[in-house]
N, C-alpha and C. Protein backbone atom coordinates (compact mmCIF):
# COMPACT_ATOMS: atom_id res chain seq x y z
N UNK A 1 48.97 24.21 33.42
CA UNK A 1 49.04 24.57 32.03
C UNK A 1 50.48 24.75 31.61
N UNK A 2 51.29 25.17 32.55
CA UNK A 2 52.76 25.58 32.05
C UNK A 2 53.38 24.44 31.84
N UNK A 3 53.11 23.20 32.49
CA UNK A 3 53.91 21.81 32.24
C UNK A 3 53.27 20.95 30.65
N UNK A 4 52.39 21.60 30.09
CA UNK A 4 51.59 21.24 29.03
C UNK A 4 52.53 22.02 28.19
N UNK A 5 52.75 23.78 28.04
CA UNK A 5 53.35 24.23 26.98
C UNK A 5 54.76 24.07 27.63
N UNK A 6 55.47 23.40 28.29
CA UNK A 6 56.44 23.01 28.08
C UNK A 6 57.12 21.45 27.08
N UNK A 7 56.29 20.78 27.18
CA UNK A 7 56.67 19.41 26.87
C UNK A 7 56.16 19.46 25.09
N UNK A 8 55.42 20.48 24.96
CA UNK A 8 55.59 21.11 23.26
C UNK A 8 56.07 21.71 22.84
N UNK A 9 56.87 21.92 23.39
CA UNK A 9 58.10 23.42 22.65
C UNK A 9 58.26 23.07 21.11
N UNK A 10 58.45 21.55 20.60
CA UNK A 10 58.94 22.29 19.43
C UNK A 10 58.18 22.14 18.25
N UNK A 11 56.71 22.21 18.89
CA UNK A 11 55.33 21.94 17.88
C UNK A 11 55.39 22.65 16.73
N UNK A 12 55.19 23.13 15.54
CA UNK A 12 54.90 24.49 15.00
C UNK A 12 53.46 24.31 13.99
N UNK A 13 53.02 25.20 14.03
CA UNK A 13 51.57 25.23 13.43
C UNK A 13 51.78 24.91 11.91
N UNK A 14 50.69 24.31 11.05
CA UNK A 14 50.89 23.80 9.58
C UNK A 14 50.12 25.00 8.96
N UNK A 15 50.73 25.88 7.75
CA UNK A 15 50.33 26.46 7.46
C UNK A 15 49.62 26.09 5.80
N UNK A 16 48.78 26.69 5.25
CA UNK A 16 47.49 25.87 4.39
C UNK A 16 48.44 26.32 3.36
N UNK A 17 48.46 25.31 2.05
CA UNK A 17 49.30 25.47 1.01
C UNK A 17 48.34 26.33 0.22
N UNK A 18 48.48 26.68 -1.06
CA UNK A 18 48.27 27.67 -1.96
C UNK A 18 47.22 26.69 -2.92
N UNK A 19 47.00 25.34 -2.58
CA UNK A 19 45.81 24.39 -3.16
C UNK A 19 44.73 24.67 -2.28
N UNK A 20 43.71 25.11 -2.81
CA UNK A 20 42.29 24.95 -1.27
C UNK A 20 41.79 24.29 -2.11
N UNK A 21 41.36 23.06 -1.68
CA UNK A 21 40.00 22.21 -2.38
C UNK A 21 38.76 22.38 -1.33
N UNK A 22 37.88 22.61 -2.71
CA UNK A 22 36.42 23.13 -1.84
C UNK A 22 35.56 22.17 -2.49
N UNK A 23 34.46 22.03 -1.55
CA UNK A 23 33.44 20.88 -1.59
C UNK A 23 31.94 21.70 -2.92
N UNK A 24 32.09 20.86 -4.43
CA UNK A 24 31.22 21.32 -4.74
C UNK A 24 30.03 21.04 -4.82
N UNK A 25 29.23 21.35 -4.88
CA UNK A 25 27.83 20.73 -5.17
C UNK A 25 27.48 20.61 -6.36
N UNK A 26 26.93 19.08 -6.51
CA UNK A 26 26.27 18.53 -8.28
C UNK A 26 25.10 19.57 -8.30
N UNK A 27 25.10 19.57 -9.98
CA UNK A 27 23.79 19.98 -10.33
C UNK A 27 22.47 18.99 -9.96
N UNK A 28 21.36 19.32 -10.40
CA UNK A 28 20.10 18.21 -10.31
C UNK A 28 20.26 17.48 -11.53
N UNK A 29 20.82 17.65 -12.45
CA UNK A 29 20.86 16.48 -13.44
C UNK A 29 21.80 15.64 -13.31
N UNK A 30 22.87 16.02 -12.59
CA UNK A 30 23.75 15.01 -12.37
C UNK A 30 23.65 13.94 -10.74
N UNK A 31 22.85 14.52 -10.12
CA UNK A 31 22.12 13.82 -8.69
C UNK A 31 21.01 12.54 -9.11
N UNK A 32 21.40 11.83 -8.15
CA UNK A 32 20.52 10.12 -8.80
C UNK A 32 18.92 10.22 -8.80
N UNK A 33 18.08 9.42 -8.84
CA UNK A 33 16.60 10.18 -8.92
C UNK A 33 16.28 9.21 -7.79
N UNK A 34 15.27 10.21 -7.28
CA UNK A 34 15.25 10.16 -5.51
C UNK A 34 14.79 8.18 -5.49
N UNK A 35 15.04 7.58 -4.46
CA UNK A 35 13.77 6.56 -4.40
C UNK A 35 12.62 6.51 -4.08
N UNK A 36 11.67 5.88 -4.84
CA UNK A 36 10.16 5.73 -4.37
C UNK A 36 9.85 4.51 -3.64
N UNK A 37 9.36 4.91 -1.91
CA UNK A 37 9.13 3.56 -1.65
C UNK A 37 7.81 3.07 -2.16
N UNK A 38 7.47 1.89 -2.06
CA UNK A 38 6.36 1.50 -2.56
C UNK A 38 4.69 1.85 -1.70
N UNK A 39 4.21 2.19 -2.22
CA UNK A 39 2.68 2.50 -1.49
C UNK A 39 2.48 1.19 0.02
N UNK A 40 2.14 1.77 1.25
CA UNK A 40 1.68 0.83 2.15
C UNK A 40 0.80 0.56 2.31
N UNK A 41 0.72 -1.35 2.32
CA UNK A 41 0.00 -2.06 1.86
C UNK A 41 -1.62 -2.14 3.30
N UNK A 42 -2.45 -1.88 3.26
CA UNK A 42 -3.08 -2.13 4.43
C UNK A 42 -4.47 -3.19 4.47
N UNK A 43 -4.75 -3.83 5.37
CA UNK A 43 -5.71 -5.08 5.33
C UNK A 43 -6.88 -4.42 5.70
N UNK A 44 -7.71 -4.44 5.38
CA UNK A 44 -9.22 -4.26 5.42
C UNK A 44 -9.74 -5.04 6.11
N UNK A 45 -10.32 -5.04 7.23
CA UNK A 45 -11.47 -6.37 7.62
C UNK A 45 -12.50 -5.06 7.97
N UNK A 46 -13.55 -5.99 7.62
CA UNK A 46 -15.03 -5.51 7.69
C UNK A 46 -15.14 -5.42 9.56
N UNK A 47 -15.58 -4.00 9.88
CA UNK A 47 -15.95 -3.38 11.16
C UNK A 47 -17.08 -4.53 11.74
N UNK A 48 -17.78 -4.69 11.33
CA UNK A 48 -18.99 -5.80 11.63
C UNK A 48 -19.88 -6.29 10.65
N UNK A 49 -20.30 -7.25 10.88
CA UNK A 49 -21.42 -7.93 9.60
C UNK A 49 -22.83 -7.73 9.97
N UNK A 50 -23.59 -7.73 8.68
CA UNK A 50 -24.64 -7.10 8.42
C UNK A 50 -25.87 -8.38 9.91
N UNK A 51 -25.42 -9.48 10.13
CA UNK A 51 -26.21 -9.72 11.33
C UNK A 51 -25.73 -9.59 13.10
N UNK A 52 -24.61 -8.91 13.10
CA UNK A 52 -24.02 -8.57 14.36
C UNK A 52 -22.91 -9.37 14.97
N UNK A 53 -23.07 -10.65 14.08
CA UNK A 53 -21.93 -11.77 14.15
C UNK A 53 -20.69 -11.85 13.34
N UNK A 54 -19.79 -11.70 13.96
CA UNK A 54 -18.21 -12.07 12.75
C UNK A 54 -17.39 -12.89 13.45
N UNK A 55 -17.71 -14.34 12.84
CA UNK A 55 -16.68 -15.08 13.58
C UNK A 55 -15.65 -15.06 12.92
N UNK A 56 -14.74 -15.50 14.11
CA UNK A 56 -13.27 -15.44 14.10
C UNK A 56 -12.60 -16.46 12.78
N UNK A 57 -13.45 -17.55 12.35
CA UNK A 57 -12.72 -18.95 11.21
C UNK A 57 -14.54 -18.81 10.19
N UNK A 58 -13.74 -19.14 9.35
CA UNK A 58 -15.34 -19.40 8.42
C UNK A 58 -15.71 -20.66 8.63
N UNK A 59 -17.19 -20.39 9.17
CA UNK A 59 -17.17 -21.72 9.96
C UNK A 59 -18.08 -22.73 8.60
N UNK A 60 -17.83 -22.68 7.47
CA UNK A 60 -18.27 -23.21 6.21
C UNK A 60 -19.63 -22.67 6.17
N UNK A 61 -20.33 -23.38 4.72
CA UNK A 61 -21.30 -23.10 4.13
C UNK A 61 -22.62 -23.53 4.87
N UNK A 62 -22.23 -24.35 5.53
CA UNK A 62 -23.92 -25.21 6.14
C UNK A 62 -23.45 -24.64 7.50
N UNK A 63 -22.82 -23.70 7.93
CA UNK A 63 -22.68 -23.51 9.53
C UNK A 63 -24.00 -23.30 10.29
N UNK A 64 -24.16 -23.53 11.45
CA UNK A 64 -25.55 -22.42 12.36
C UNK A 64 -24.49 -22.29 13.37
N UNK A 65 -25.48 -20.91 13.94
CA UNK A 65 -25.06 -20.61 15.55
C UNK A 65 -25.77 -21.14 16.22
N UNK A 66 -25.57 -21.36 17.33
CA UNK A 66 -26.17 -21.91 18.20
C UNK A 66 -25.70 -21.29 19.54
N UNK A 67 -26.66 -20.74 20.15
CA UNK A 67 -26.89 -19.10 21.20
C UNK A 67 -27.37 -20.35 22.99
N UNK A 68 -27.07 -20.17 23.78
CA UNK A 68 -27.38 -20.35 25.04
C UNK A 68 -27.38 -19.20 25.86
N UNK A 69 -28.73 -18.64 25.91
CA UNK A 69 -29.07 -17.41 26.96
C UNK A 69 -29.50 -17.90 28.50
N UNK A 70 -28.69 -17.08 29.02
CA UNK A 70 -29.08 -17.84 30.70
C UNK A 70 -29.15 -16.26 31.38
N UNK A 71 -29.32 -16.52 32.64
CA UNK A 71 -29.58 -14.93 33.42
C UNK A 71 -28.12 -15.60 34.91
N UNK A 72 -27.58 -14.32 35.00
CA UNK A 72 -26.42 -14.11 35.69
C UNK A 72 -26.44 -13.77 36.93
N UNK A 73 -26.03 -13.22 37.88
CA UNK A 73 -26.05 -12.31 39.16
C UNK A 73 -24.85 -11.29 38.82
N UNK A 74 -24.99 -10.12 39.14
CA UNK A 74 -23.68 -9.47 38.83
C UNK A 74 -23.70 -8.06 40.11
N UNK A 75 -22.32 -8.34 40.65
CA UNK A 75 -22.55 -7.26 42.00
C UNK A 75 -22.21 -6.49 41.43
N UNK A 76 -23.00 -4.97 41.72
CA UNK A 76 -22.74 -3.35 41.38
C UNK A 76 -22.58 -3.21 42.97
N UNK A 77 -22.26 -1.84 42.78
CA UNK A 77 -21.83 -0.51 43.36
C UNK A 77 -23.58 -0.40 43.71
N UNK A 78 -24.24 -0.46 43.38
CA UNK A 78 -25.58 -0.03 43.23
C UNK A 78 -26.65 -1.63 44.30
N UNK A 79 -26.16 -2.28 44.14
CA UNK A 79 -26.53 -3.64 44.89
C UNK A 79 -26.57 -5.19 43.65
N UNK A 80 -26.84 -5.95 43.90
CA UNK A 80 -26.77 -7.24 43.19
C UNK A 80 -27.86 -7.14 41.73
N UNK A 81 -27.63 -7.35 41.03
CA UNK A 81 -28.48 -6.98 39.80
C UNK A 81 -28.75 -8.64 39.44
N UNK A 82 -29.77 -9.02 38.56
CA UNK A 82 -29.66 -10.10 37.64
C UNK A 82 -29.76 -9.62 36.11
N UNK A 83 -28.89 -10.33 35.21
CA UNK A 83 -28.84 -9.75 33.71
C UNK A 83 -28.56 -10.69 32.86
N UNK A 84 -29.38 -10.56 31.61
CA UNK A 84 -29.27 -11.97 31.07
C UNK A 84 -27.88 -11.67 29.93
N UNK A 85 -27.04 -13.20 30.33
CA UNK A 85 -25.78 -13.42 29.11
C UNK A 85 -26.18 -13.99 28.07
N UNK A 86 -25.50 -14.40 27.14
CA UNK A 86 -25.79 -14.94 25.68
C UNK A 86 -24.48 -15.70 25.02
N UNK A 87 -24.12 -16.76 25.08
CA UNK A 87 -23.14 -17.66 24.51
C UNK A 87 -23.35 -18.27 23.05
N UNK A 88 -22.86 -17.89 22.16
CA UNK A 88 -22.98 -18.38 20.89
C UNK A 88 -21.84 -18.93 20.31
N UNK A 89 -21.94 -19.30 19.43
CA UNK A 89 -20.97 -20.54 18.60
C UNK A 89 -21.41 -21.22 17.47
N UNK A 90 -20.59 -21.92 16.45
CA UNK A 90 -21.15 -21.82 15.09
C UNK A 90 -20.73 -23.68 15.24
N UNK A 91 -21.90 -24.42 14.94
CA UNK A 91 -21.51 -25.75 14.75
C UNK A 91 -21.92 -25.96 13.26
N UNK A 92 -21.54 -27.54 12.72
CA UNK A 92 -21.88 -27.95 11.37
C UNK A 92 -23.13 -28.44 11.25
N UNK A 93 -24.29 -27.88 10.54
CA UNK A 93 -25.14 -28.02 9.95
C UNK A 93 -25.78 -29.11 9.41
């Protein structure tokens, strides 16, 4: 520390002039009016349709489904089960 206040010897402190400027604060009428962001916008899709099906593309006006049910094997914890699957898909009419 002594080789620090040596090599400053001939520093001297600034003393505050007889001007103090102080930071004022605007009134509220003179402050800008706040911004409003705009309301967020959100997409709706329907949870499910009234027959249990919502395909992914509108598959037009004359669409059908067309369902292929087959029966599976499926290993449990419990032993080999059989259970029937169901494949559907929407062709043109």
């Amino acid at each position: 520390m002594g080789l620090f206040s040596q090599s400053c010897g001939g520093v001297q402190a600034q003393t505050v002039g007889a001007e103090v400027q102080m930071a004022q604060a605007t009134s509220p009428e003179d402050a800008p009016p706040p911004r409003r962001r705009p309301p967020p916008r959100l997409r709706v899709t329907p949870y499910y349709s009234p027959d249990g099906v919502y395909p992914r593309y509108n598959p037009g006006p004359d669409a059908v489904r067309e369902c292929n049910a087959t029966y599976v094997q499926e290993f449990r914890p419990s032993g080999t089960v059989i259970v029937p699957h169901m494949h559907c898909y929407w062709r043109r009419g």
